[in-house]
N, C-alpha and C. Protein backbone atom coordinates (compact mmCIF):
# COMPACT_ATOMS: atom_id res chain seq x y z
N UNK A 1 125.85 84.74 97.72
CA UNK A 1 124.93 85.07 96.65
C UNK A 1 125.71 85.09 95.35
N UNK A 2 125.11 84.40 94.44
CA UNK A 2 126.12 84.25 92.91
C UNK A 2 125.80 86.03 92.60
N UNK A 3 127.24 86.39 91.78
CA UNK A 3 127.26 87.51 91.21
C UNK A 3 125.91 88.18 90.63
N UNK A 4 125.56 87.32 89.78
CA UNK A 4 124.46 88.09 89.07
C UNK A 4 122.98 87.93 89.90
N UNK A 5 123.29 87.68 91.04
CA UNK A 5 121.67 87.89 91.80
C UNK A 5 122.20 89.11 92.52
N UNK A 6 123.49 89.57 92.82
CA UNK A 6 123.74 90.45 93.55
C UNK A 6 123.72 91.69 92.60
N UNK A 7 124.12 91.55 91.27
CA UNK A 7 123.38 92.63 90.44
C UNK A 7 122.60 92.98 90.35
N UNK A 8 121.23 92.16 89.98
CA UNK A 8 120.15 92.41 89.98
C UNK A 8 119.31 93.08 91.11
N UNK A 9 120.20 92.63 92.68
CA UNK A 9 119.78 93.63 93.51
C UNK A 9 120.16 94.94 93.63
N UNK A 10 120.76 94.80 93.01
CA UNK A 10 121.97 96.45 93.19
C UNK A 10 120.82 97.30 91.99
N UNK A 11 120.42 96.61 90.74
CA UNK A 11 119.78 97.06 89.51
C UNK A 11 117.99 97.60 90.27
N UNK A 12 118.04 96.60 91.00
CA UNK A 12 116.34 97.13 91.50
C UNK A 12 116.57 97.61 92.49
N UNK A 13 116.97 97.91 93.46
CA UNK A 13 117.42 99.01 94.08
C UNK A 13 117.44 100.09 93.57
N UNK A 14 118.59 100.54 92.28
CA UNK A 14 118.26 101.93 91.37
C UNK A 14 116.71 102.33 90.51
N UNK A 15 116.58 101.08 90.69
CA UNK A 15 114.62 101.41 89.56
C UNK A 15 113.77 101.73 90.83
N UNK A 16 113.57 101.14 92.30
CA UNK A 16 112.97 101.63 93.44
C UNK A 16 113.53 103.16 93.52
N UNK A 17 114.55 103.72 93.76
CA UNK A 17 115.42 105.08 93.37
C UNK A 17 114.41 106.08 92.55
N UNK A 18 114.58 105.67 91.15
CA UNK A 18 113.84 106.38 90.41
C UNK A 18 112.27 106.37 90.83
N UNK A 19 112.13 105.45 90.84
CA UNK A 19 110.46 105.57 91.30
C UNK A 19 110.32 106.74 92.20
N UNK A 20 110.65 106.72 93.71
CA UNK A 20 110.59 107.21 94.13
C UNK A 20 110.76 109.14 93.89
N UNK A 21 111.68 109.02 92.56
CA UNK A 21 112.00 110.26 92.08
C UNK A 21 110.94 110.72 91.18
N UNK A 22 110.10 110.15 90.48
CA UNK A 22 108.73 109.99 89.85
C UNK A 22 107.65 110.71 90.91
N UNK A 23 107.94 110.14 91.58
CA UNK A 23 106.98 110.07 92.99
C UNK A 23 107.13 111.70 93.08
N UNK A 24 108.12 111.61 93.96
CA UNK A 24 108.96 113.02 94.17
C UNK A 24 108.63 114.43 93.20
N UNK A 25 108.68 114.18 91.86
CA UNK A 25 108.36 115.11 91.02
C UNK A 25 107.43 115.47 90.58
N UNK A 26 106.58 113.89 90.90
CA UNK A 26 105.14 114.58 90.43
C UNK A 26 104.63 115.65 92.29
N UNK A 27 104.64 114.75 93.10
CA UNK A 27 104.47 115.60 94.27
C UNK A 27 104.97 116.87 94.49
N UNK A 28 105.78 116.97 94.09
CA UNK A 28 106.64 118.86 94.43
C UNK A 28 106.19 119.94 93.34
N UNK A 29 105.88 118.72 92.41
CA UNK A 29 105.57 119.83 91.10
C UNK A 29 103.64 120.18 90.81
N UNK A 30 103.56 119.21 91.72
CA UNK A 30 101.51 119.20 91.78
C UNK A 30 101.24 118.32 90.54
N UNK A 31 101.97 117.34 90.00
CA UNK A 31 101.23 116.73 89.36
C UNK A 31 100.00 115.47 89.43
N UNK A 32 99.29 115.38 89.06
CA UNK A 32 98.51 114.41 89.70
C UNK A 32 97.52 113.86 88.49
N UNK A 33 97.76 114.14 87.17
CA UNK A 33 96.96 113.57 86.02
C UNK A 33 97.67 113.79 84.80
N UNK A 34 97.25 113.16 83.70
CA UNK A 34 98.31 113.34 82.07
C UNK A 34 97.84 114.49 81.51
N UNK A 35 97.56 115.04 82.32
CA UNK A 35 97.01 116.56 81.84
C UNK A 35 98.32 117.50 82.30
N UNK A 36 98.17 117.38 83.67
CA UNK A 36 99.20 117.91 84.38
C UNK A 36 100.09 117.48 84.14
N UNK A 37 100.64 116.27 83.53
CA UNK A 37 101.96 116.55 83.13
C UNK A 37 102.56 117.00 81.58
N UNK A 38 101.50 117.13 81.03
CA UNK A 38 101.58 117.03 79.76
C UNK A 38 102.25 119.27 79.57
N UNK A 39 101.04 119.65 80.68
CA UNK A 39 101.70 121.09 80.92
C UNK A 39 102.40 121.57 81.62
N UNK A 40 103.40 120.38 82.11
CA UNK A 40 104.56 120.78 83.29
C UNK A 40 106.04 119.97 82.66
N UNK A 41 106.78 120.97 81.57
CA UNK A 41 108.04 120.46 80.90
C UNK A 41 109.00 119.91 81.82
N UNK A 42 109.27 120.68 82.86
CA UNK A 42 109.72 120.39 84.02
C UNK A 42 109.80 118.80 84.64
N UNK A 43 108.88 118.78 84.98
CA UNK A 43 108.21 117.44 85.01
C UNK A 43 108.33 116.34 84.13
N UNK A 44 108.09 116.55 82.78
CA UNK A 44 108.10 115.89 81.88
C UNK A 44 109.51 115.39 81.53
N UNK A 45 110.60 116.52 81.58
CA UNK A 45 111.89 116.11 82.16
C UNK A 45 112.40 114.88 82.84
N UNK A 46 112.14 115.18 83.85
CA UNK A 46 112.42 114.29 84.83
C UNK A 46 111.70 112.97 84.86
N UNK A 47 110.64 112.66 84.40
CA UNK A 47 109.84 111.55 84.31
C UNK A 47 110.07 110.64 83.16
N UNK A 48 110.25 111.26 82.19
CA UNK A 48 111.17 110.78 80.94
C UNK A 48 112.45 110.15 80.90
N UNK A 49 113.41 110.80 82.16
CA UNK A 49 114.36 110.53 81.89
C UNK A 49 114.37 109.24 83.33
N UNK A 50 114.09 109.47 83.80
CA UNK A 50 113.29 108.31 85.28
C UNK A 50 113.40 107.17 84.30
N UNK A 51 111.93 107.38 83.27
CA UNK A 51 111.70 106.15 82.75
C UNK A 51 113.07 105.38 82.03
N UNK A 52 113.72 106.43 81.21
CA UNK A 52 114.47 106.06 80.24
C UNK A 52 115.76 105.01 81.20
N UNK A 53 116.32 105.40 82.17
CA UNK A 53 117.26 104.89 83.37
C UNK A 53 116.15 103.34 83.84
N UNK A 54 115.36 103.76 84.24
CA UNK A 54 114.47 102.32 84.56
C UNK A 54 114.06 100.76 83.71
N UNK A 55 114.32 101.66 82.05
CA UNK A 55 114.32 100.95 81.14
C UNK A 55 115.75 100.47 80.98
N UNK A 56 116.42 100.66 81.10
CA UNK A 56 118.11 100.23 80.89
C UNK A 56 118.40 99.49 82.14
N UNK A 57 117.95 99.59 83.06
CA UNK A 57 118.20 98.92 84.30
C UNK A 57 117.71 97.27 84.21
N UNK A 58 115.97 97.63 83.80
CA UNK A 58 115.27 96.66 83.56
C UNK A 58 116.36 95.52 82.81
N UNK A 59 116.95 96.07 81.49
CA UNK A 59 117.42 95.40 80.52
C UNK A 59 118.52 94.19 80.97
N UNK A 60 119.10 94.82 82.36
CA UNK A 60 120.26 94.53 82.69
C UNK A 60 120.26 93.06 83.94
N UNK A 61 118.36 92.89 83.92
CA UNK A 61 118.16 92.05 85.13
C UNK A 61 117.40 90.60 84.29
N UNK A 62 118.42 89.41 85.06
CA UNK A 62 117.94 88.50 84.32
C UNK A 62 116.51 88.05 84.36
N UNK A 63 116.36 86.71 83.59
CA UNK A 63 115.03 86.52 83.26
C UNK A 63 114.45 85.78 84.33
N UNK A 64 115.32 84.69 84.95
CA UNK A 64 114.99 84.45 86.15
C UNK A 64 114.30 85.34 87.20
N UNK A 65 114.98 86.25 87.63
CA UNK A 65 114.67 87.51 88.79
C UNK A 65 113.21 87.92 88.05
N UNK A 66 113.23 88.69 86.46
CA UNK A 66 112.03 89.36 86.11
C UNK A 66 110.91 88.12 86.68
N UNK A 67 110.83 86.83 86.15
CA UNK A 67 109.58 85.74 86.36
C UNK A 67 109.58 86.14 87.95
N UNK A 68 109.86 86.51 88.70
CA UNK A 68 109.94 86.63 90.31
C UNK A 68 108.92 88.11 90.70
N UNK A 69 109.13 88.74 89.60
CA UNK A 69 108.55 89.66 89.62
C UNK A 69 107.31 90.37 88.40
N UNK A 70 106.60 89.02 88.49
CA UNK A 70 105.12 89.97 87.15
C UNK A 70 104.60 91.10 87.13
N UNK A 71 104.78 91.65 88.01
CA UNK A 71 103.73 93.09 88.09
C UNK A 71 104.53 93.93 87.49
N UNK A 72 105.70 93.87 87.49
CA UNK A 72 107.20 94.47 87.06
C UNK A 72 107.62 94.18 85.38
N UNK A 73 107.26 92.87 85.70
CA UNK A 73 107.47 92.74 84.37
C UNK A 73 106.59 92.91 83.07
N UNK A 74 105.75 92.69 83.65
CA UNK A 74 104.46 92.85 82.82
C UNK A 74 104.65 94.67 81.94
N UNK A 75 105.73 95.42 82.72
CA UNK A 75 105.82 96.68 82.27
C UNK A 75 106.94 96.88 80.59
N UNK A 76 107.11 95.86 80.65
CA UNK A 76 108.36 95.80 79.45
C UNK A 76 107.96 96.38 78.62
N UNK A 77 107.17 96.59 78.00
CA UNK A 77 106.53 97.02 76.35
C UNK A 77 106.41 98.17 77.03
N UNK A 78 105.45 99.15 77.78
CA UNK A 78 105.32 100.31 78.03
C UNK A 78 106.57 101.16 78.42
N UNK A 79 107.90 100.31 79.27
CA UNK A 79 108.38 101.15 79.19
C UNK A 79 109.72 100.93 78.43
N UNK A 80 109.25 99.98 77.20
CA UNK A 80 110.10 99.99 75.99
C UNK A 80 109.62 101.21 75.38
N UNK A 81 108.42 101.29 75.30
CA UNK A 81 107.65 102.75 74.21
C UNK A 81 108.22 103.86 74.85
N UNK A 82 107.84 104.68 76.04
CA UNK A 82 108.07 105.43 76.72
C UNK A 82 109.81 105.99 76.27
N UNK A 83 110.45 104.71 76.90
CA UNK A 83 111.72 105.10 76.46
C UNK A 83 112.32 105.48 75.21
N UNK A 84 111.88 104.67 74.28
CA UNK A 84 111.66 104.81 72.78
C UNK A 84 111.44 106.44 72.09
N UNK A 85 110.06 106.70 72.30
CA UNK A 85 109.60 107.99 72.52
C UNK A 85 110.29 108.82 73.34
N UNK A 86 110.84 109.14 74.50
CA UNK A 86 111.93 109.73 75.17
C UNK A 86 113.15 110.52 74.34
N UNK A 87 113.45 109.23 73.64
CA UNK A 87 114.97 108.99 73.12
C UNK A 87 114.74 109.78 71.96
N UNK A 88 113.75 109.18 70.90
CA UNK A 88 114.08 109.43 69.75
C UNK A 88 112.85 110.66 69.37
N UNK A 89 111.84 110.12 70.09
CA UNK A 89 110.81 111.40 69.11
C UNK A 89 109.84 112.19 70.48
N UNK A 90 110.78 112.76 70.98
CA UNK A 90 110.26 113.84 72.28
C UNK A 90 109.10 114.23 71.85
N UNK A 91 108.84 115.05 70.68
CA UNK A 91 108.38 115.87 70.78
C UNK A 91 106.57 115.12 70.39
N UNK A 92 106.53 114.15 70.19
CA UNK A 92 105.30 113.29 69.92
C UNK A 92 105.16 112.46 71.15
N UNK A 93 105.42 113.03 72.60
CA UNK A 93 105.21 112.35 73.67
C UNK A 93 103.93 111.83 73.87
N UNK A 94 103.17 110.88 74.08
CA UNK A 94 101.93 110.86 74.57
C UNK A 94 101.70 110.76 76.27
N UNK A 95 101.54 111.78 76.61
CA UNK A 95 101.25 111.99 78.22
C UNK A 95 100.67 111.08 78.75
N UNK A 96 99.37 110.57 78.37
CA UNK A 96 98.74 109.56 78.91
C UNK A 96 99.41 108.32 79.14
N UNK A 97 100.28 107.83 78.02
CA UNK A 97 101.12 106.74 78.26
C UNK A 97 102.04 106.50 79.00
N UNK A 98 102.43 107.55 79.36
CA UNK A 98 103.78 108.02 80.49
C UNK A 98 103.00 108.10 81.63
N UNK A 99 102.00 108.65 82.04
CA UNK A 99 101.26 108.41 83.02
C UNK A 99 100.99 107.67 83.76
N UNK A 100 99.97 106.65 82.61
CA UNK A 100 99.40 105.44 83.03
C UNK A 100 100.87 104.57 83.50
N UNK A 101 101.92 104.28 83.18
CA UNK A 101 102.90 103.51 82.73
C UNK A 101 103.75 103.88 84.38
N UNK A 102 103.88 105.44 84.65
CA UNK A 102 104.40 105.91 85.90
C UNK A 102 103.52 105.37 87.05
N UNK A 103 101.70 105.34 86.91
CA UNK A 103 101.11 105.06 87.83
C UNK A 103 101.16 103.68 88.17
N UNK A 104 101.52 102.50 87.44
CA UNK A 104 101.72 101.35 87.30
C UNK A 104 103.06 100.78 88.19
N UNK A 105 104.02 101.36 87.92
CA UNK A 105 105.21 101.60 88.33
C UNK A 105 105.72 102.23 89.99
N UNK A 106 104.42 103.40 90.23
CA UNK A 106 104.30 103.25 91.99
C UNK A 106 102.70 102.76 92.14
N UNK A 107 102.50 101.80 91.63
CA UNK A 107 101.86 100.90 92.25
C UNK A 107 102.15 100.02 93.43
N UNK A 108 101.24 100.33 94.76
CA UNK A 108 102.23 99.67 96.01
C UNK A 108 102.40 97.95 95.38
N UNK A 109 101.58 97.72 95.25
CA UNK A 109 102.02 96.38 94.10
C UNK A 109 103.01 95.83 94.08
N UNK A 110 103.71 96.68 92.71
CA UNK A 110 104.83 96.84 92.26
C UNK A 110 105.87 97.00 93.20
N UNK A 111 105.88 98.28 93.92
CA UNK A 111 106.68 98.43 94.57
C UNK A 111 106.96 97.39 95.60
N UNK A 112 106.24 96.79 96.14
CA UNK A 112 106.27 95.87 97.52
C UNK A 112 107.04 94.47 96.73
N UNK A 113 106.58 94.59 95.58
CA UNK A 113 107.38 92.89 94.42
C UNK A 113 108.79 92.95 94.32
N UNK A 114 109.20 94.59 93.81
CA UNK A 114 110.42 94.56 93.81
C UNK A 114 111.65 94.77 94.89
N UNK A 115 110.70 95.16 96.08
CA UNK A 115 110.95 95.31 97.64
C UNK A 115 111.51 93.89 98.08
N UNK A 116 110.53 93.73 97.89
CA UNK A 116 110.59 91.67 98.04
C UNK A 116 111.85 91.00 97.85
N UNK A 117 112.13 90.96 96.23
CA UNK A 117 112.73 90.50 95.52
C UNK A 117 113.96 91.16 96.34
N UNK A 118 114.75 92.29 96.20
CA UNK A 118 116.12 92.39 96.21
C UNK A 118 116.13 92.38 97.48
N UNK A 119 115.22 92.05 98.71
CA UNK A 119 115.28 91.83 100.15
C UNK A 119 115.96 90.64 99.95
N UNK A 120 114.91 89.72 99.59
CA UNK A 120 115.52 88.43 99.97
C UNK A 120 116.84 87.94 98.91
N UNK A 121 116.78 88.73 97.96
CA UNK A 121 118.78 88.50 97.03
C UNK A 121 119.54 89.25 98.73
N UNK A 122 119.34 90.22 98.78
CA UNK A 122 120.18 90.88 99.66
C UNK A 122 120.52 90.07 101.04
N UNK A 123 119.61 89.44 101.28
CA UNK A 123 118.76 88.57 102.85
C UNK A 123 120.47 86.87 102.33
N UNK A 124 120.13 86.55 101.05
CA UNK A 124 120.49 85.47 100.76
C UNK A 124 122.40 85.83 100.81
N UNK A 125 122.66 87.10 100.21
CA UNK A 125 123.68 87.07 100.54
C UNK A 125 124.78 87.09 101.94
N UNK A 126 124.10 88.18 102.94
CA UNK A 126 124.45 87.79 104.34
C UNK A 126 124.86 86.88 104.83
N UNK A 127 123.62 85.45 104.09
CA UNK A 127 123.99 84.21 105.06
C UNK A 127 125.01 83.14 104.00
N UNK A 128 125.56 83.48 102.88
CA UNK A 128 126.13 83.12 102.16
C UNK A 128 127.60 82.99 103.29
């Protein structure tokens, strides 16, 4: 497997990670709407900073791999904002956008695309 497909699996591997930690936080913490997270700092924590790691990851995976993956990619702008907002202006979070953007993100969809994808990078290197 050329180097940089073996990155990119190693890179979506850590964004499946976080998801799952999304997952994780909204479940332990009872979240289940942008309401609820909007009144759980806790939460908001961790989902923020999920995104912000997912967005840097994203950054790091070529363009090839993203076209392999639309449902994934299609997320670029939301969780350019998200992160954006994260970083620089916390305190004007819009919940709903983080929401919608998290629900998108464990979308089995999604998840099963990027499942896919670093299977078969991973699958390709073995027989290398």
């Amino acid at each position: 497997m050329k180097q940089s497909k073996k990155l990119d699996a190693i890179c979506i591997g850590k964004i499946l990670r976080h998801i799952q930690s999304i997952n994780k936080a909204y479940t332990t913490l009872k979240v289940e709407n942008a309401s609820d997270l909007a009144d759980n700092d806790i939460c908001q924590l961790a989902v923020t900073q999920a995104l912000t790691n997912i967005y840097g990851l994203r950054q790091k995976i070529q363009a090839e791999t993203l076209e392999q993956m639309p449902l994934f990619a299609k997320l670029r702008l939301g969780l350019k904002a998200a992160r954006n907002i994260a970083s620089h202006d916390y305190d004007s979070l819009d919940f709903s956008m983080i929401y919608n953007i998290t629900s998108r993100l464990s979308d089995k969809g999604t998840i099963k695309e990027l499942e896919a994808v670093k299977n078969a990078f991973e699958q390709n290197n073995t027989s290398d």
